[in-house]
C-alpha atoms as a PDB file:
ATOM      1  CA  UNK A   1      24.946 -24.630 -26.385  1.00  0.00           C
ATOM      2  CA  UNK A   2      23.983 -23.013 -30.011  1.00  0.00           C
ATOM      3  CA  UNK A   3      20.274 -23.552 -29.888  1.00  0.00           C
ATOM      4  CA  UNK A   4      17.940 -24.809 -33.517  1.00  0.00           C
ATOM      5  CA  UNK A   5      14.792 -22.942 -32.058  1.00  0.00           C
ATOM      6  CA  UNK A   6      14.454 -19.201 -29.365  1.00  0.00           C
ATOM      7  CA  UNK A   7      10.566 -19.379 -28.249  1.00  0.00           C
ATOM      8  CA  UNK A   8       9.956 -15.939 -27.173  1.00  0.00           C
ATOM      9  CA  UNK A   9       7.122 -15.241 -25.276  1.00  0.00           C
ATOM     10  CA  UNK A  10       5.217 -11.924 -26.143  1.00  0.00           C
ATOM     11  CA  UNK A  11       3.912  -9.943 -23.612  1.00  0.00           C
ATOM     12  CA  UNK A  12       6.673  -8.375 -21.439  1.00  0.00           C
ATOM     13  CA  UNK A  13       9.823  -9.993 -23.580  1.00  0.00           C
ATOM     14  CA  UNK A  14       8.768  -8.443 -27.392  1.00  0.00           C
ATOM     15  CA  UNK A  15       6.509  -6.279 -26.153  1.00  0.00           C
ATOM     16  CA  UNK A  16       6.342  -4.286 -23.046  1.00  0.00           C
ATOM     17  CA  UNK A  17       2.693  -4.830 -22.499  1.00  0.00           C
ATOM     18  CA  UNK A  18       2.373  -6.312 -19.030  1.00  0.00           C
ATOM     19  CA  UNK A  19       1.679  -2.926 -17.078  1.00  0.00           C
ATOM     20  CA  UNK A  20      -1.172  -1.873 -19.393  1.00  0.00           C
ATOM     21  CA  UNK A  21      -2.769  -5.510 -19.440  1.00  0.00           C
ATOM     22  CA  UNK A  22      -2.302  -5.917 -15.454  1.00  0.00           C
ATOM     23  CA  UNK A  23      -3.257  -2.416 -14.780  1.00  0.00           C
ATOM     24  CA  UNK A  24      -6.469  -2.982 -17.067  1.00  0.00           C
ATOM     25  CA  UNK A  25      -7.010  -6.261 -15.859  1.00  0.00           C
ATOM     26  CA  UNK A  26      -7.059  -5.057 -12.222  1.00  0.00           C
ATOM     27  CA  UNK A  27      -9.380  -2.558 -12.640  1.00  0.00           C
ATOM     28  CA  UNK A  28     -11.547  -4.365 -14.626  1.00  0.00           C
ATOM     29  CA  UNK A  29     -11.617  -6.792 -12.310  1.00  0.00           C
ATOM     30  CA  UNK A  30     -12.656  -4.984  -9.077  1.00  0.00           C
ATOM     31  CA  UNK A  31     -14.910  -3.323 -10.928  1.00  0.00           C
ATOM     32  CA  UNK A  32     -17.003  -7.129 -11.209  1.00  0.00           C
ATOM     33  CA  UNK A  33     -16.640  -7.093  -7.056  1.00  0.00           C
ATOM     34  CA  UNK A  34     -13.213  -9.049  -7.148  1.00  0.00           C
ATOM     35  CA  UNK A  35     -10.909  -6.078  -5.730  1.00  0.00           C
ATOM     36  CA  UNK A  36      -7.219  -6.557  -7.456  1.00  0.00           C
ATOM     37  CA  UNK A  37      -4.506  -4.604  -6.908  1.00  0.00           C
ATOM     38  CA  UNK A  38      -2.019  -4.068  -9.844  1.00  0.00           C
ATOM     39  CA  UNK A  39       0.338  -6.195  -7.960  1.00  0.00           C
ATOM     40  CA  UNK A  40      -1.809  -8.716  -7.310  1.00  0.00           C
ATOM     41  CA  UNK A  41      -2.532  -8.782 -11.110  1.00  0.00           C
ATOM     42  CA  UNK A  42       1.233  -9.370 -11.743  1.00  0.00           C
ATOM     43  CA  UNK A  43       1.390 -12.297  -9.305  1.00  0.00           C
ATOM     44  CA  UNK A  44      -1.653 -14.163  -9.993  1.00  0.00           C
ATOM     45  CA  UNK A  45      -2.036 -13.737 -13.699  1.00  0.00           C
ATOM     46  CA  UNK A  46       1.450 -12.525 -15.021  1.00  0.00           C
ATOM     47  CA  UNK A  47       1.549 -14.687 -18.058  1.00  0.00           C
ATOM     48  CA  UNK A  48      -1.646 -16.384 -17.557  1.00  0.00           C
ATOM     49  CA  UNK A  49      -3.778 -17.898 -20.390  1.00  0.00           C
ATOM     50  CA  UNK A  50      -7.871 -16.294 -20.059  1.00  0.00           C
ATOM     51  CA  UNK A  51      -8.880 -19.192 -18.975  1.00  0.00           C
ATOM     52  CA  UNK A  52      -6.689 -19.478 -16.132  1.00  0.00           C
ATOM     53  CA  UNK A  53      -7.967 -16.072 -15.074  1.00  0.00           C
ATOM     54  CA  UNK A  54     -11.527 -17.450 -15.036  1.00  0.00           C
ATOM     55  CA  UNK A  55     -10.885 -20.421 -12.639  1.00  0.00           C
ATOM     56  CA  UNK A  56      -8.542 -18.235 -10.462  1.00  0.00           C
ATOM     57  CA  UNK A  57     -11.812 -16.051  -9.787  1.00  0.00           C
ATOM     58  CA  UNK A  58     -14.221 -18.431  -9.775  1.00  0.00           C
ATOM     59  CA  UNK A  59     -11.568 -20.979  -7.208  1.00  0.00           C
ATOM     60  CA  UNK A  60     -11.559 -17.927  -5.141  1.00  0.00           C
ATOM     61  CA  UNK A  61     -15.438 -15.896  -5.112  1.00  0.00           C
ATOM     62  CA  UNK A  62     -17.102 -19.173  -6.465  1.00  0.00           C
ATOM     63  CA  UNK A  63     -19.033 -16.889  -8.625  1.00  0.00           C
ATOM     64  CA  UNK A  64     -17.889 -16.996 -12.390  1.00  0.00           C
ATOM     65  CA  UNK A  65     -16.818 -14.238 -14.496  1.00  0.00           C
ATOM     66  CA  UNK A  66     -19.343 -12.824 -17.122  1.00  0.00           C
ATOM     67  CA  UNK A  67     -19.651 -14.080 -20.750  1.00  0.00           C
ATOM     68  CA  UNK A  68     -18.695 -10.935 -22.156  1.00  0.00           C
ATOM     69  CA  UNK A  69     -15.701 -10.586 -19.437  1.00  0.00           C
ATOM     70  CA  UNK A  70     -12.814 -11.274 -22.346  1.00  0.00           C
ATOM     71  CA  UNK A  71     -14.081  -9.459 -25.116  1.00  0.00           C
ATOM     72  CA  UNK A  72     -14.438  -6.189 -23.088  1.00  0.00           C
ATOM     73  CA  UNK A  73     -10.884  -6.818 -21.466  1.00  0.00           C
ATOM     74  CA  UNK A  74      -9.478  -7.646 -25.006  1.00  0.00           C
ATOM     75  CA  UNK A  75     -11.395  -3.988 -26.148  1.00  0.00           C
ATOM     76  CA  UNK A  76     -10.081  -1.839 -23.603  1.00  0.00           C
ATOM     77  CA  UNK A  77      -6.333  -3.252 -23.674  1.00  0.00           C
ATOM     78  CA  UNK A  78      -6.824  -3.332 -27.782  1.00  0.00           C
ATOM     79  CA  UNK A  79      -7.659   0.232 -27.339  1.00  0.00           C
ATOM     80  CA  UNK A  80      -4.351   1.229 -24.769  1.00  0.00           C
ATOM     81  CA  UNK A  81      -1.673  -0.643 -27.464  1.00  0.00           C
ATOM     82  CA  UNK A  82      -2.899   1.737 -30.080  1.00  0.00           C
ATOM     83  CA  UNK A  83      -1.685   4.876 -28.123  1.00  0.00           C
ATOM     84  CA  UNK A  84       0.965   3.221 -24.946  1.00  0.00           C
ATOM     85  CA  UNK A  85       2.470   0.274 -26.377  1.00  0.00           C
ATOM     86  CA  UNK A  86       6.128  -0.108 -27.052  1.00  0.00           C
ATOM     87  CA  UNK A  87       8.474  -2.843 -27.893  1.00  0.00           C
ATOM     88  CA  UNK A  88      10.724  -3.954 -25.216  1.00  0.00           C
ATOM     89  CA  UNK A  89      14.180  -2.262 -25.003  1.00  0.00           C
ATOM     90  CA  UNK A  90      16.446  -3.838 -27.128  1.00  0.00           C
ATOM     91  CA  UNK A  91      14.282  -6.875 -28.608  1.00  0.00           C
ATOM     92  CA  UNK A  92      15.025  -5.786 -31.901  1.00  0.00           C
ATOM     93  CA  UNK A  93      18.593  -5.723 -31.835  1.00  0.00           C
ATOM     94  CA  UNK A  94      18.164  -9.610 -30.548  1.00  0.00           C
ATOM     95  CA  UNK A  95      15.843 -10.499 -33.364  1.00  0.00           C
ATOM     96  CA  UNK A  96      18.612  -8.828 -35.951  1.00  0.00           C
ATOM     97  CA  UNK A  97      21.318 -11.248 -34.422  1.00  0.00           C
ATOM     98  CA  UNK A  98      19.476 -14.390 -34.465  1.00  0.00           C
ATOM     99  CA  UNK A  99      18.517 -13.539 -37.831  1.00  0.00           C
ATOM    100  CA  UNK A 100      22.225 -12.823 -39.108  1.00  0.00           C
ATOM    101  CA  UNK A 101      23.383 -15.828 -37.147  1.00  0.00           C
ATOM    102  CA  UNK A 102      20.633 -18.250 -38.859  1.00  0.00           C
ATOM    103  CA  UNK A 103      19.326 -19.560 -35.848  1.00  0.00           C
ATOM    104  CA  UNK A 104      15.290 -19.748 -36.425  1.00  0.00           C
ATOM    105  CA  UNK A 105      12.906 -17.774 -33.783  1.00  0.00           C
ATOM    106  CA  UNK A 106       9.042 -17.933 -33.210  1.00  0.00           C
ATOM    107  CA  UNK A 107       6.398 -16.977 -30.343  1.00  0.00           C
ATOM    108  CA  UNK A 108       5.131 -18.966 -27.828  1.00  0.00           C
ATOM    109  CA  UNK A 109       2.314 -16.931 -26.378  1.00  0.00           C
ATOM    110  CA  UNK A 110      -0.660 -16.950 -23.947  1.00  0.00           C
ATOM    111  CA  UNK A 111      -2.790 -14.103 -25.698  1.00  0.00           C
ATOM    112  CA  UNK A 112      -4.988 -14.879 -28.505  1.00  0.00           C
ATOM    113  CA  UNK A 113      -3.716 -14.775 -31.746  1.00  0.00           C
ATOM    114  CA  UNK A 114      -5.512 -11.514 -31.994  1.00  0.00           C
ATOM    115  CA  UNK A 115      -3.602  -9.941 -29.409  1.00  0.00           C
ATOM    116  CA  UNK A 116      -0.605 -11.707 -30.630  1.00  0.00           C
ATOM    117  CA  UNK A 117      -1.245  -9.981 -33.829  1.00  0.00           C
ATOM    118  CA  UNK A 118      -2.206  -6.356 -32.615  1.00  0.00           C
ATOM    119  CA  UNK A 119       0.548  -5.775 -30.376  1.00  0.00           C
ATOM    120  CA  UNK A 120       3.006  -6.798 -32.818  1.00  0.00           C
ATOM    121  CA  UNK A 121       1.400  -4.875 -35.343  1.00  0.00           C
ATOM    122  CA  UNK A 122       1.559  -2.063 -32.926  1.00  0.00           C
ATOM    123  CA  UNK A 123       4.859  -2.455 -32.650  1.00  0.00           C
ATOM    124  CA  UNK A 124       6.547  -2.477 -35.862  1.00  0.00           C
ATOM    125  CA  UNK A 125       7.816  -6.253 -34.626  1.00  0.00           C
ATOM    126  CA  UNK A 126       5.252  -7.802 -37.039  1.00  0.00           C
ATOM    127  CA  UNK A 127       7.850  -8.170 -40.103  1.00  0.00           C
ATOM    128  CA  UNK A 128      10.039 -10.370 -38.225  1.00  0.00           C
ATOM    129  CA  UNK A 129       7.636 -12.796 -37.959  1.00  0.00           C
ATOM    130  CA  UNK A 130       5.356 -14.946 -40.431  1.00  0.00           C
ATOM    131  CA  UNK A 131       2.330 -16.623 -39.543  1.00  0.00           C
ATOM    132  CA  UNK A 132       3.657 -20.144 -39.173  1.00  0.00           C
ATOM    133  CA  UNK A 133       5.797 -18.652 -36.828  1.00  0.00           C
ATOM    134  CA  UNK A 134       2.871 -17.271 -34.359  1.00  0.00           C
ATOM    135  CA  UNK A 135       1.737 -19.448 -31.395  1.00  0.00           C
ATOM    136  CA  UNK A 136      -0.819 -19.137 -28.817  1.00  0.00           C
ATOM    137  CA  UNK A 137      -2.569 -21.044 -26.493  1.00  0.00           C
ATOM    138  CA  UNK A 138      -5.708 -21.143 -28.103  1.00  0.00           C
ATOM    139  CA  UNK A 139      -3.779 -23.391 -30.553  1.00  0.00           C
ATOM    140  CA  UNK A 140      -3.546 -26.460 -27.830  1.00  0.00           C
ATOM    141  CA  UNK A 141      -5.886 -27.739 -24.911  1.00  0.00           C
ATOM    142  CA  UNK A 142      -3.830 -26.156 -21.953  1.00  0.00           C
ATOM    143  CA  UNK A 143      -2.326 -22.682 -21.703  1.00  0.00           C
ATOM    144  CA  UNK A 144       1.526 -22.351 -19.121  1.00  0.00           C
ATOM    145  CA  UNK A 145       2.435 -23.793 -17.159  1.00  0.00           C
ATOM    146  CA  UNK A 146       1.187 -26.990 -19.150  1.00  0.00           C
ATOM    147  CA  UNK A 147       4.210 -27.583 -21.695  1.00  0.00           C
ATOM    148  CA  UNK A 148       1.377 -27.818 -24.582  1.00  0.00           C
ATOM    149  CA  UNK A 149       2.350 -24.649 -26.274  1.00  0.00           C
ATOM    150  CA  UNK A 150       6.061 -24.736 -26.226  1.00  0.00           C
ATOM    151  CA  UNK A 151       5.929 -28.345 -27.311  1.00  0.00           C
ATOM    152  CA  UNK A 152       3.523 -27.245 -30.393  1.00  0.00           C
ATOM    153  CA  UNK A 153       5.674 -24.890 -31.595  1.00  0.00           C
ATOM    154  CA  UNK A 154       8.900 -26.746 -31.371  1.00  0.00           C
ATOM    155  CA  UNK A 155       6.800 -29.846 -33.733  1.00  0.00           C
ATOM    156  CA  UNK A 156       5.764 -27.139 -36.202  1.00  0.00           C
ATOM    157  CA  UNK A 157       9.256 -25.819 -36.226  1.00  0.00           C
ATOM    158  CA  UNK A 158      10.597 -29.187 -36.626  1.00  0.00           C
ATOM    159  CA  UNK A 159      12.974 -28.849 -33.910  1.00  0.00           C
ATOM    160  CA  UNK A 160      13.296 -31.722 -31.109  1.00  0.00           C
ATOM    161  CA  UNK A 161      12.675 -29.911 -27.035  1.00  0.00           C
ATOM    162  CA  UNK A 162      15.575 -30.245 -26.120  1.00  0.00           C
ATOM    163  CA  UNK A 163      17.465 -28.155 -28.557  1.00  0.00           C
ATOM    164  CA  UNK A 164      15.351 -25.015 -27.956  1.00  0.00           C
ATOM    165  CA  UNK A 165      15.665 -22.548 -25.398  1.00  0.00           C
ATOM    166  CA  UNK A 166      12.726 -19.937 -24.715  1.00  0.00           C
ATOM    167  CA  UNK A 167      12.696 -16.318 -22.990  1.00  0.00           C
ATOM    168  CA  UNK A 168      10.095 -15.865 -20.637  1.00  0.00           C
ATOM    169  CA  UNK A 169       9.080 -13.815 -18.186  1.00  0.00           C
ATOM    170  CA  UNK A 170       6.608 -15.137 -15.996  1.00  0.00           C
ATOM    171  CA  UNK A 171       6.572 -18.011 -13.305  1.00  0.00           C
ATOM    172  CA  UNK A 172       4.224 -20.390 -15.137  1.00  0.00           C
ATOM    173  CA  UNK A 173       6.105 -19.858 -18.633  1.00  0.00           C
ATOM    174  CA  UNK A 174       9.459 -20.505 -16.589  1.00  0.00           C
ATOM    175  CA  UNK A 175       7.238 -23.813 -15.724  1.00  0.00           C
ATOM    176  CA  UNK A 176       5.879 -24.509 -18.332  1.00  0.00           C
ATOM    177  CA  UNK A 177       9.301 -24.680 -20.643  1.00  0.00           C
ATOM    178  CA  UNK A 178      11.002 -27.179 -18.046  1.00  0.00           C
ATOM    179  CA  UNK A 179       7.959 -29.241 -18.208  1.00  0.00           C
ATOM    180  CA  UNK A 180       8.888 -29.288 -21.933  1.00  0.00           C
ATOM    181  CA  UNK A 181      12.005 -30.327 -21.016  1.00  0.00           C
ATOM    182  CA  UNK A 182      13.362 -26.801 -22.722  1.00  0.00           C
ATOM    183  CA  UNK A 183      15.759 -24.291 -21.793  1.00  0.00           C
ATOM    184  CA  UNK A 184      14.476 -21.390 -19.951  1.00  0.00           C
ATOM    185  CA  UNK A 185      15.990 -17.537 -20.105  1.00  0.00           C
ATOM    186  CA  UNK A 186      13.954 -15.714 -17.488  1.00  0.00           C
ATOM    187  CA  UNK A 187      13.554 -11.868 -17.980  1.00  0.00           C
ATOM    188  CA  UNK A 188      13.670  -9.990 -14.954  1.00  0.00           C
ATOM    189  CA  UNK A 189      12.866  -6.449 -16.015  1.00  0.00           C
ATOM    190  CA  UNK A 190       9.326  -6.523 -14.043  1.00  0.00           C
ATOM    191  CA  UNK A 191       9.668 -10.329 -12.411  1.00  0.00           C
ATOM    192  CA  UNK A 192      12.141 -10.399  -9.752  1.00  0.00           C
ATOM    193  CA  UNK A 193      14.663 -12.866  -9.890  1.00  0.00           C
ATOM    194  CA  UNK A 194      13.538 -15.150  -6.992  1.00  0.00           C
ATOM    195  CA  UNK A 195      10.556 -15.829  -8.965  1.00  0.00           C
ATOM    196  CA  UNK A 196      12.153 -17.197 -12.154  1.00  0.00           C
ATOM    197  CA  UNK A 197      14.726 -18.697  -9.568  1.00  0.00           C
ATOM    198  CA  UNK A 198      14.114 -22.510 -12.128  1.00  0.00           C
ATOM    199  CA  UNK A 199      15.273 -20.800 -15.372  1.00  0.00           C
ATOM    200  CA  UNK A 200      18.077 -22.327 -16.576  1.00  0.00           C
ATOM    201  CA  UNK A 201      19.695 -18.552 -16.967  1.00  0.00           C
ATOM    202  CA  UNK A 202      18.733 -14.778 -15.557  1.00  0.00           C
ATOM    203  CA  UNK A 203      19.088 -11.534 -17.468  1.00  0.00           C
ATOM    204  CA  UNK A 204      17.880  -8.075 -16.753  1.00  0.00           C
ATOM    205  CA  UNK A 205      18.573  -6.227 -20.254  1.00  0.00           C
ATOM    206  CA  UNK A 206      18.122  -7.713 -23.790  1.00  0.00           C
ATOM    207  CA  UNK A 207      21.840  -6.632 -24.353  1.00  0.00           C
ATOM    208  CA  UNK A 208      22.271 -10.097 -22.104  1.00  0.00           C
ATOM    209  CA  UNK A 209      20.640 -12.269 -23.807  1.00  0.00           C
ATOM    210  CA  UNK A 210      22.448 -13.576 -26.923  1.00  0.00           C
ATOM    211  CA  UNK A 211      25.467 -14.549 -25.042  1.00  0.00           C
ATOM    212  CA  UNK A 212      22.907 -16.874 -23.136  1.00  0.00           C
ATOM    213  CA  UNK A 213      21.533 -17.768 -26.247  1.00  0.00           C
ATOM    214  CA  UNK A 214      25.456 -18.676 -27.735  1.00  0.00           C
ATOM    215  CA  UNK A 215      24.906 -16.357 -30.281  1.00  0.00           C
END
């Protein structure tokens, strides 16, 4: 099916930011008292809004996180982009065929639109996108696996849910597109395959993905 609308998420499908976020967020982490491995950052918060992070911990220690807990993760992982982050592999070349082929792309993201902003920035992805193209979850009431993001993009783009399709990485944004009632290409570069195992389609290199995408 030729889609009207790609939702890409950001972290891990643009940009290949997940092991400096987990690793951060791991150590950051155990260094509050709540010992996380790197891999247990993957599975547990992989694609996770902030706040989901919070009532993991507290669900878990029943203590809470400290106030200043996500302005001193955002400041450290801020800090790594500006020397470690890349885009992902072959993202560009994607971006340059949806363009020729006029089919319209945005993001569909769980970071703030700060971190939205910086890694794209970072990047050199941030021309390809204008601001009414840039979504986040502070923009609705529930981050992934809730549908709320993916379903307030696809209203601003003007495009009905079930004539988009979005790339995602992560369990919860596989989740949270079906609960849109979306199209889901699940990106197994860091999540394996049995994880993603409700996407509507599987690819391991960007080079894949516009013949998923019809394009």
């Amino acid at each position: 099916m030729r889609y009207d609308l790609v939702i890409f998420d950001n972290d891990g499908v643009l940009v290949d930011s997940e092991p400096i976020s987990n690793r951060i967020l791991a150590g950051h982490l155990t260094e509050l008292g709540h010992s996380t491995t790197y891999e247990e950052s993957i599975r547990d918060y992989m694609g996770s809004a902030m706040h989901r992070i919070h009532d993991t911990v507290l669900e878990r220690s029943g203590k809470r996180l400290p106030e200043e807990f996500d302005e001193e993760f955002h400041a450290r992982v801020f800090a790594a982009f500006r020397t470690e982050l890349e885009p992902v592999r072959g993202v560009g070349s994607v971006l340059d065929r949806l363009a020729a082929e006029g089919v319209p792309y945005c993001v569909g993201s769980s970071g703030s639109h700060e971190r939205i902003r910086v890694a794209l920035r970072t990047t050199g992805l941030f021309g390809r996108f204008d601001e009414e193209r840039i979504f986040s979850a502070q923009d609705v009431g529930r981050g992934k696996p809730a549908p709320d993001l993916f379903l307030h993009a696809a209203e601003r783009m003007g495009v009905a849910p079930e004539r988009c399709a979005v790339v995602e990485d992560s369990p919860l944004g596989v989740a949270a597109a079906r609960a849109a009632g979306m199209d889901v290409y699940g990106f197994t570069a860091m999540t394996p395959a049995a994880r993603l195992g409700d996407a509507t389609g599987l690819f391991a290199e960007m080079a894949e993905l516009p013949a998923l995408l019809s394009v």
